[in-house]
N, C-alpha and C. Protein backbone atom coordinates (compact mmCIF):
# COMPACT_ATOMS: atom_id res chain seq x y z
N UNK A 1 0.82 -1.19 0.00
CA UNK A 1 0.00 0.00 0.00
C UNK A 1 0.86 1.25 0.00
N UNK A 2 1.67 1.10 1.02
CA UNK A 2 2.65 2.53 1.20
C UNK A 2 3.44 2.54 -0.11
N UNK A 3 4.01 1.47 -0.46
CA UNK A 3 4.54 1.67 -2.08
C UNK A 3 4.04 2.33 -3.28
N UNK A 4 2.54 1.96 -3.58
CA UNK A 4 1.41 2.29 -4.77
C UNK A 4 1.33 3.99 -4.28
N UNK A 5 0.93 4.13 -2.93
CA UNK A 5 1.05 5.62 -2.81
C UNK A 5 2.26 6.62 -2.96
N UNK A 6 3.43 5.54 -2.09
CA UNK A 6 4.62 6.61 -2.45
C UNK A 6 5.30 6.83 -4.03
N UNK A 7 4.93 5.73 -5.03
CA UNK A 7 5.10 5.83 -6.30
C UNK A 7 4.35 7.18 -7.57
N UNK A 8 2.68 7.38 -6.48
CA UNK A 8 1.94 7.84 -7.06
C UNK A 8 2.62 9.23 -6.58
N UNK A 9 2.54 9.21 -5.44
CA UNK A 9 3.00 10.58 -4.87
C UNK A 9 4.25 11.28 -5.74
N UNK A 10 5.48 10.24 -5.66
CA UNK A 10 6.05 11.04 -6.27
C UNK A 10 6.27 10.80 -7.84
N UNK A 11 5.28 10.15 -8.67
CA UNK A 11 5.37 10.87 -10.10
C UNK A 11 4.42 11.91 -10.21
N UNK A 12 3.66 12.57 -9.19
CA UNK A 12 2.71 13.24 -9.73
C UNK A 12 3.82 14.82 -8.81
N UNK A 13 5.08 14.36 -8.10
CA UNK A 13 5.55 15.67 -7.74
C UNK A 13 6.09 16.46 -9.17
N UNK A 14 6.03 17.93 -8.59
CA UNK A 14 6.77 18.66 -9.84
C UNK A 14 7.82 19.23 -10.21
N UNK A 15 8.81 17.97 -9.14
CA UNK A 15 10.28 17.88 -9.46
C UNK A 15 10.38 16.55 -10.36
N UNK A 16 9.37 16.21 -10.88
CA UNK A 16 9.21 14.58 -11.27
C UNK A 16 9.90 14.67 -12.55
N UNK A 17 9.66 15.21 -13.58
CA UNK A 17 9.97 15.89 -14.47
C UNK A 17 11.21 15.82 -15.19
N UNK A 18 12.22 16.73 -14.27
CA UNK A 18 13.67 17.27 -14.55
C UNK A 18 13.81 17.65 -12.92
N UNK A 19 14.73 16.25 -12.57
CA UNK A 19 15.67 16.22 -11.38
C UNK A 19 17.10 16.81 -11.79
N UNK A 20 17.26 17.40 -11.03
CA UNK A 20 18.32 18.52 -11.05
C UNK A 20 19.77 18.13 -10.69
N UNK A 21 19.85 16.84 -9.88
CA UNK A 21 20.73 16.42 -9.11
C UNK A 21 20.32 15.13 -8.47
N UNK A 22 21.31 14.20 -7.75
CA UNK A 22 21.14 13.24 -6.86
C UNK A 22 20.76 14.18 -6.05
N UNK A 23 20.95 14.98 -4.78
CA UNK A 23 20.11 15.82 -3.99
C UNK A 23 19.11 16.32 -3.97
N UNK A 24 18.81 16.44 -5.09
CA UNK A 24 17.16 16.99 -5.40
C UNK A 24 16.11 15.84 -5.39
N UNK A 25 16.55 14.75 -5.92
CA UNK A 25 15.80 13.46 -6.12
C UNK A 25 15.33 13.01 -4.76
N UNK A 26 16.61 12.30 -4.01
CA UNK A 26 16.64 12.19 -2.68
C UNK A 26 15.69 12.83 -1.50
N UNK A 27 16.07 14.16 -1.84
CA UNK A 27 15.09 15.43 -1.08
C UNK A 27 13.58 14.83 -1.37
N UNK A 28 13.59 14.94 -2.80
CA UNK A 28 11.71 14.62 -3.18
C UNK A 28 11.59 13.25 -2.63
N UNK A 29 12.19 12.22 -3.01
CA UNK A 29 11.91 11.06 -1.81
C UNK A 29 11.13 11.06 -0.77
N UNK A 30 12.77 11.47 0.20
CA UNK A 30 12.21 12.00 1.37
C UNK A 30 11.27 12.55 2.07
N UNK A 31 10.64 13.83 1.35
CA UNK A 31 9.47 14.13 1.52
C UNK A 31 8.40 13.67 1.19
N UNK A 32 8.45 13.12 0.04
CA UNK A 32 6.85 12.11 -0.22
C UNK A 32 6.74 11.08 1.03
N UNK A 33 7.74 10.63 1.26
CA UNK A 33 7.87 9.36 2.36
C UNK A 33 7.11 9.44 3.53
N UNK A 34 8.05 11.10 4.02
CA UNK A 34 7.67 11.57 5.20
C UNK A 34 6.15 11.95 5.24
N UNK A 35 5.28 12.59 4.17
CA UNK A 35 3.86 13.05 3.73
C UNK A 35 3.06 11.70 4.07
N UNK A 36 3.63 10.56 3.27
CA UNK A 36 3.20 9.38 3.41
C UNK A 36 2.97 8.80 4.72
N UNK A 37 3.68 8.78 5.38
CA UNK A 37 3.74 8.13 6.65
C UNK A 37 2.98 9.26 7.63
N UNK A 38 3.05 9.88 7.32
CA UNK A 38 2.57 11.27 8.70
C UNK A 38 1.18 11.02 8.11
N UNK A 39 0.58 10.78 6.83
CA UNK A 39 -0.93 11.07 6.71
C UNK A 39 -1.46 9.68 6.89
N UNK A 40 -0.66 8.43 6.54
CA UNK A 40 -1.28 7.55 7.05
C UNK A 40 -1.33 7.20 8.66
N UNK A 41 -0.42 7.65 9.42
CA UNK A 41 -1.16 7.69 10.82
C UNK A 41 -1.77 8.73 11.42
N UNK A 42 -1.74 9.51 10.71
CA UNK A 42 -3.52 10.40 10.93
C UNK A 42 -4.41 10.04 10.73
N UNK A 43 -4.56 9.01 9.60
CA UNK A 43 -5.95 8.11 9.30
C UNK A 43 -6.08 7.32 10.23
N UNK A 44 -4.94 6.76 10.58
CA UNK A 44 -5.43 5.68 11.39
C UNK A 44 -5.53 6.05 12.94
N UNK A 45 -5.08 7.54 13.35
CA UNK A 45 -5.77 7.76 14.58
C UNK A 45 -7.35 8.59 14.28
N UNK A 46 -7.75 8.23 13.34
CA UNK A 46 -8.89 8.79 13.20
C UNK A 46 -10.17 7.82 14.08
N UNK A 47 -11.12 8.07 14.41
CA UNK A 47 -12.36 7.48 14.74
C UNK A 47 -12.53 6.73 13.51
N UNK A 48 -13.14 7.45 12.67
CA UNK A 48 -13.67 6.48 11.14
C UNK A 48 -12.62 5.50 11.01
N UNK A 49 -11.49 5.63 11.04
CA UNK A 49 -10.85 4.44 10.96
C UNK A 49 -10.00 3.48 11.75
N UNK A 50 -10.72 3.62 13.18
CA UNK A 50 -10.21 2.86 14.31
C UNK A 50 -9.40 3.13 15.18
N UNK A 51 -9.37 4.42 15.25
CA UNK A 51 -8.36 4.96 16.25
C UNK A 51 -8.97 4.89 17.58
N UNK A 52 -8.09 4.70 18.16
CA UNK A 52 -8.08 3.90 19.88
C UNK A 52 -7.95 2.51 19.70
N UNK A 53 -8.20 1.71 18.98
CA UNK A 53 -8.26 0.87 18.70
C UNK A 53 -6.58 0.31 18.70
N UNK A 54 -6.75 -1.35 19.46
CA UNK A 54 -5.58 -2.04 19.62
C UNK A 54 -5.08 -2.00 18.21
N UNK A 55 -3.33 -2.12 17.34
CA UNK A 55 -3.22 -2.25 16.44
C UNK A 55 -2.69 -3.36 16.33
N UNK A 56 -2.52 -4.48 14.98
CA UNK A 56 -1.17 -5.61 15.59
C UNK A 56 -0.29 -5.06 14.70
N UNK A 57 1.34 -5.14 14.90
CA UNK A 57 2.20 -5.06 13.72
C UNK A 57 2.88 -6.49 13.73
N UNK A 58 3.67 -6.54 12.49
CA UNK A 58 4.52 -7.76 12.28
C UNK A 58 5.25 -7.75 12.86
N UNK A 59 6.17 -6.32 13.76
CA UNK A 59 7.14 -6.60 14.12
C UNK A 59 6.57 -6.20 16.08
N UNK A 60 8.01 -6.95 16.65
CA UNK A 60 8.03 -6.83 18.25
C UNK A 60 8.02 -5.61 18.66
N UNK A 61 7.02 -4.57 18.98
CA UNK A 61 7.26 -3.18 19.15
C UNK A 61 6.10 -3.04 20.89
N UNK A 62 7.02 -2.72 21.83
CA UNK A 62 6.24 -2.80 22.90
C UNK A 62 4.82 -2.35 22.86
N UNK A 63 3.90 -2.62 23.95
CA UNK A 63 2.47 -1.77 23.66
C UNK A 63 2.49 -0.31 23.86
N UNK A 64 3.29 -0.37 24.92
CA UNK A 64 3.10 1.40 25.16
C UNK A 64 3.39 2.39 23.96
N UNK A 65 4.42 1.98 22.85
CA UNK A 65 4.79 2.77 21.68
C UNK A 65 3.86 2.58 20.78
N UNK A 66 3.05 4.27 20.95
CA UNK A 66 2.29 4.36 19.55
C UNK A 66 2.88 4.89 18.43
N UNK A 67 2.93 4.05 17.27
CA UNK A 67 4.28 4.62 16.28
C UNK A 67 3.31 6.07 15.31
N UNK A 68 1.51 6.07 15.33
CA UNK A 68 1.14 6.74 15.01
C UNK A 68 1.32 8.21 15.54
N UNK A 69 1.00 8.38 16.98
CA UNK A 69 1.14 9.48 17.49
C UNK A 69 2.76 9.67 17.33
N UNK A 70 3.66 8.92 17.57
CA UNK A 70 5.16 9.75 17.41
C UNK A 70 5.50 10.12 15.84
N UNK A 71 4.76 9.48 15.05
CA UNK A 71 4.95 10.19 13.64
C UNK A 71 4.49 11.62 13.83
N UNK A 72 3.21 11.68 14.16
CA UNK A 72 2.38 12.79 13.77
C UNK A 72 3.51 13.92 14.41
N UNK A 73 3.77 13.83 15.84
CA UNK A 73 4.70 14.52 16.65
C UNK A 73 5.85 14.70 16.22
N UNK A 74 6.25 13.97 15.40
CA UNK A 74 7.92 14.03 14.69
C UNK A 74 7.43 15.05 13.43
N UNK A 75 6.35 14.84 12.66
CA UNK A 75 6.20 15.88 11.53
C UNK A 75 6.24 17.34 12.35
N UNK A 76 5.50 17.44 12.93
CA UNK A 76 4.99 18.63 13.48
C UNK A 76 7.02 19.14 14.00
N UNK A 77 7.34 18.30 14.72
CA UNK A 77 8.43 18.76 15.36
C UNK A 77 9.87 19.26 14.15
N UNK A 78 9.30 18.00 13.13
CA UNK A 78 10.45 18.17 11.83
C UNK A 78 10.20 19.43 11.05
N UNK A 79 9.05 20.19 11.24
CA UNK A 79 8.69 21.42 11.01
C UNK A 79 9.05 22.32 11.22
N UNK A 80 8.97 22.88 12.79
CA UNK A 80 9.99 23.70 13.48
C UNK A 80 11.10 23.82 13.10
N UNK A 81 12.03 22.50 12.98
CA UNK A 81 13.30 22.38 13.17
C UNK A 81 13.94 22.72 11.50
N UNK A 82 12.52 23.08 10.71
CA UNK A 82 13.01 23.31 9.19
C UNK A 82 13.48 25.31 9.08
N UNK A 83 12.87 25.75 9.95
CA UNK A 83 12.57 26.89 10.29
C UNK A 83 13.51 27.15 10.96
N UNK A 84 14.40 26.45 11.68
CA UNK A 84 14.72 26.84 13.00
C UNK A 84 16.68 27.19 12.13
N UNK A 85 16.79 25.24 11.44
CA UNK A 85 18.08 24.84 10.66
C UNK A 85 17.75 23.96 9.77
N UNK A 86 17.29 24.73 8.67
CA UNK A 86 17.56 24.01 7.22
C UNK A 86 17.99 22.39 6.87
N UNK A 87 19.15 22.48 7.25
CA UNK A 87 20.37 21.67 6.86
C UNK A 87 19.82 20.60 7.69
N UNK A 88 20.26 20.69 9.08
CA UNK A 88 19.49 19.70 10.19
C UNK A 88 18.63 19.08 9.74
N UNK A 89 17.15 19.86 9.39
CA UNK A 89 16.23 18.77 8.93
C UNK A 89 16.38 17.93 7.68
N UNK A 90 17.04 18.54 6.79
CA UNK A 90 17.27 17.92 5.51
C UNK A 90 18.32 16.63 5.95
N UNK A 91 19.11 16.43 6.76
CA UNK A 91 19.79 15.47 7.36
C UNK A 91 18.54 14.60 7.77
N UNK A 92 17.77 15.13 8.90
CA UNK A 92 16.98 14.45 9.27
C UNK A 92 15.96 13.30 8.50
N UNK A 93 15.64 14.09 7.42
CA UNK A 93 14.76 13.35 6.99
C UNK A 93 15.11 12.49 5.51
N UNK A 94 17.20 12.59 5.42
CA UNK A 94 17.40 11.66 4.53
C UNK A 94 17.96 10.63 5.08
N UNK A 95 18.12 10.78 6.57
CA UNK A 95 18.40 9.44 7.43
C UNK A 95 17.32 8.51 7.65
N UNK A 96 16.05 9.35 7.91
CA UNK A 96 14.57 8.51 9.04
C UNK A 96 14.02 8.30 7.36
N UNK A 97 14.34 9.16 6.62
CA UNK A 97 12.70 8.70 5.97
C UNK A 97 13.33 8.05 4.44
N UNK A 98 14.31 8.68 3.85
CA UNK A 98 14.71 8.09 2.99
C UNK A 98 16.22 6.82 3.22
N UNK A 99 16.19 6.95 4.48
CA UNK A 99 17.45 5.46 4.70
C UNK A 99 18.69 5.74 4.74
N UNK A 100 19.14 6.74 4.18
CA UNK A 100 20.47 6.64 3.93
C UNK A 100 21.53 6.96 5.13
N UNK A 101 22.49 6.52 4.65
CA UNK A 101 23.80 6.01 5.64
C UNK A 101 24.35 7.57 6.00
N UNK A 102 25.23 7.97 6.80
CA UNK A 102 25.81 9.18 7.10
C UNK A 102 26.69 9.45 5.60
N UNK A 103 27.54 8.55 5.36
CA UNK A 103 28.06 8.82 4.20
C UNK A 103 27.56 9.08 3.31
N UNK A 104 26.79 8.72 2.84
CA UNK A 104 25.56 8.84 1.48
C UNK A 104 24.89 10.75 1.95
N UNK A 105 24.55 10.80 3.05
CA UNK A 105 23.91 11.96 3.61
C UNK A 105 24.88 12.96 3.48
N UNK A 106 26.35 13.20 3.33
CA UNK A 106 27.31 14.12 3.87
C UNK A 106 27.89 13.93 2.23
N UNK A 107 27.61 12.77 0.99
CA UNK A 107 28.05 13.14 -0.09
C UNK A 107 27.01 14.17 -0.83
N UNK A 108 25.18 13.74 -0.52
CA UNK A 108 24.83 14.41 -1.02
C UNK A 108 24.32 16.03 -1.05
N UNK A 109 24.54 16.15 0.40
CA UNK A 109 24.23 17.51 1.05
C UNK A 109 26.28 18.06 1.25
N UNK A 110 27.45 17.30 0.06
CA UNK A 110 28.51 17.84 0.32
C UNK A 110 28.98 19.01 1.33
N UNK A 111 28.77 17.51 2.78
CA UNK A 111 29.52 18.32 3.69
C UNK A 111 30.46 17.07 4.54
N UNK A 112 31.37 17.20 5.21
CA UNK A 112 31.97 15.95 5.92
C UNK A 112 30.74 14.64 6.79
N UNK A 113 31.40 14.07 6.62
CA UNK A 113 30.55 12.84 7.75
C UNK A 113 30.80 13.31 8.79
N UNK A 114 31.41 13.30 9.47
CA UNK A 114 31.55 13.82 11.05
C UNK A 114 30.49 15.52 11.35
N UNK A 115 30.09 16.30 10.35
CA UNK A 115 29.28 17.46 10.46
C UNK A 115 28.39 16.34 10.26
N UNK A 116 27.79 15.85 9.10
CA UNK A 116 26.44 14.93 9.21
C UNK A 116 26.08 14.39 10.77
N UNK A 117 27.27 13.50 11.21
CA UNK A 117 27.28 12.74 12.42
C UNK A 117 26.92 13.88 13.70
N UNK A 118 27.22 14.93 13.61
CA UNK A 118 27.19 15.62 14.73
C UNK A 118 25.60 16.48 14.41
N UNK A 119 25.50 16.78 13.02
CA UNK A 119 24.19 17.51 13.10
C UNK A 119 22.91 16.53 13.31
N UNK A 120 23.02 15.05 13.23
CA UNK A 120 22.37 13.56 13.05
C UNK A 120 21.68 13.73 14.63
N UNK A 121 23.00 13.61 15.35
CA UNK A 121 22.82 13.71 16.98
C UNK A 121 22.01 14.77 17.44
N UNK A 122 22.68 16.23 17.16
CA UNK A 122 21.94 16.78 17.51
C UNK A 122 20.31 17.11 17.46
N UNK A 123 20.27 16.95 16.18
CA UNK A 123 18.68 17.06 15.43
C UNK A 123 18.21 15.89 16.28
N UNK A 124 18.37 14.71 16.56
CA UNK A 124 17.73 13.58 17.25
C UNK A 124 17.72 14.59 18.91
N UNK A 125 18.88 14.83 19.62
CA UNK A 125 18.57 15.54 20.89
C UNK A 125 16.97 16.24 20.78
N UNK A 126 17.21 17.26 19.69
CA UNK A 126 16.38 18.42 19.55
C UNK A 126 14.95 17.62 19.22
N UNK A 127 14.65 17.03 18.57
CA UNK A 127 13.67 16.43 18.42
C UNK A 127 12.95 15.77 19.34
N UNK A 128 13.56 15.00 19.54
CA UNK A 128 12.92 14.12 21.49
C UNK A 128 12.89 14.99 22.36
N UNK A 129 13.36 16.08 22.49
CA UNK A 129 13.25 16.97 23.79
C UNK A 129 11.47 18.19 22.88
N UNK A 130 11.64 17.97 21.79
CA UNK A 130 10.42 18.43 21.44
C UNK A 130 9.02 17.86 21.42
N UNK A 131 9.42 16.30 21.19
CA UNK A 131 8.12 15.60 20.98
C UNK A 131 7.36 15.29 21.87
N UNK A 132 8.18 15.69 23.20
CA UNK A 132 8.09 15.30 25.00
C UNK A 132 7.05 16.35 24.96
């Protein structure tokens, strides 16, 4: 499901076209991903579609972690932090949402791994002390 949408999502973006760069591509990724995931657990904390409601996943994820509400809270928070430092979030969200390794992150935003590694950390500090 998340595939058919994130496919749709991003051929219908209007960087789809003429990608400019590996960084630009990546970037649009990323953000469809992140759109993706933040709106599907808004649906699913919805009433109409079963919110409160026990969920099962495939994988071992304690009960107390609702992965819906910490999405929603991580968008909202990855927001701020776009406003706040650019760069940071764009780290952020080619680590969480599009996968990539520090190296991959620090070739395509050409800056060292160790700045990736340190802005990685920090943006994670800054984030959990926000989502609290």
């Amino acid at each position: 499901m998340v595939d058919r949408l994130f496919k749709l999502r991003l051929s219908n973006s209007p960087y789809c076209i003429n990608w400019q760069s590996k960084k630009h591509f990546y970037g649009a990724v990323a953000e469809s991903m992140r759109r993706i995931l933040v709106e599907s657990a808004r649906a699913k904390n919805t009433l109409k579609r079963g919110g409160g409601q026990a969920h099962v996943f495939n994988v071992d994820i304690p009960d107390e972690v609702d992965i819906q509400d910490d999405l929603v809270a991580l968008d909202a928070a990855l927001t701020t932090l776009e406003h706040k430092d650019e760069t940071m979030a764009q780290v952020v969200k080619l680590r969480y949402f599009s996968g990539l390794s520090i190296d991959q992150v620090a070739e395509l935003l050409e800056i060292s791994p160790r700045t990736v590694n340190r802005q990685w950390s920090a943006a994670r500090a800054w984030l959990i002390t926000q989502m609290r």
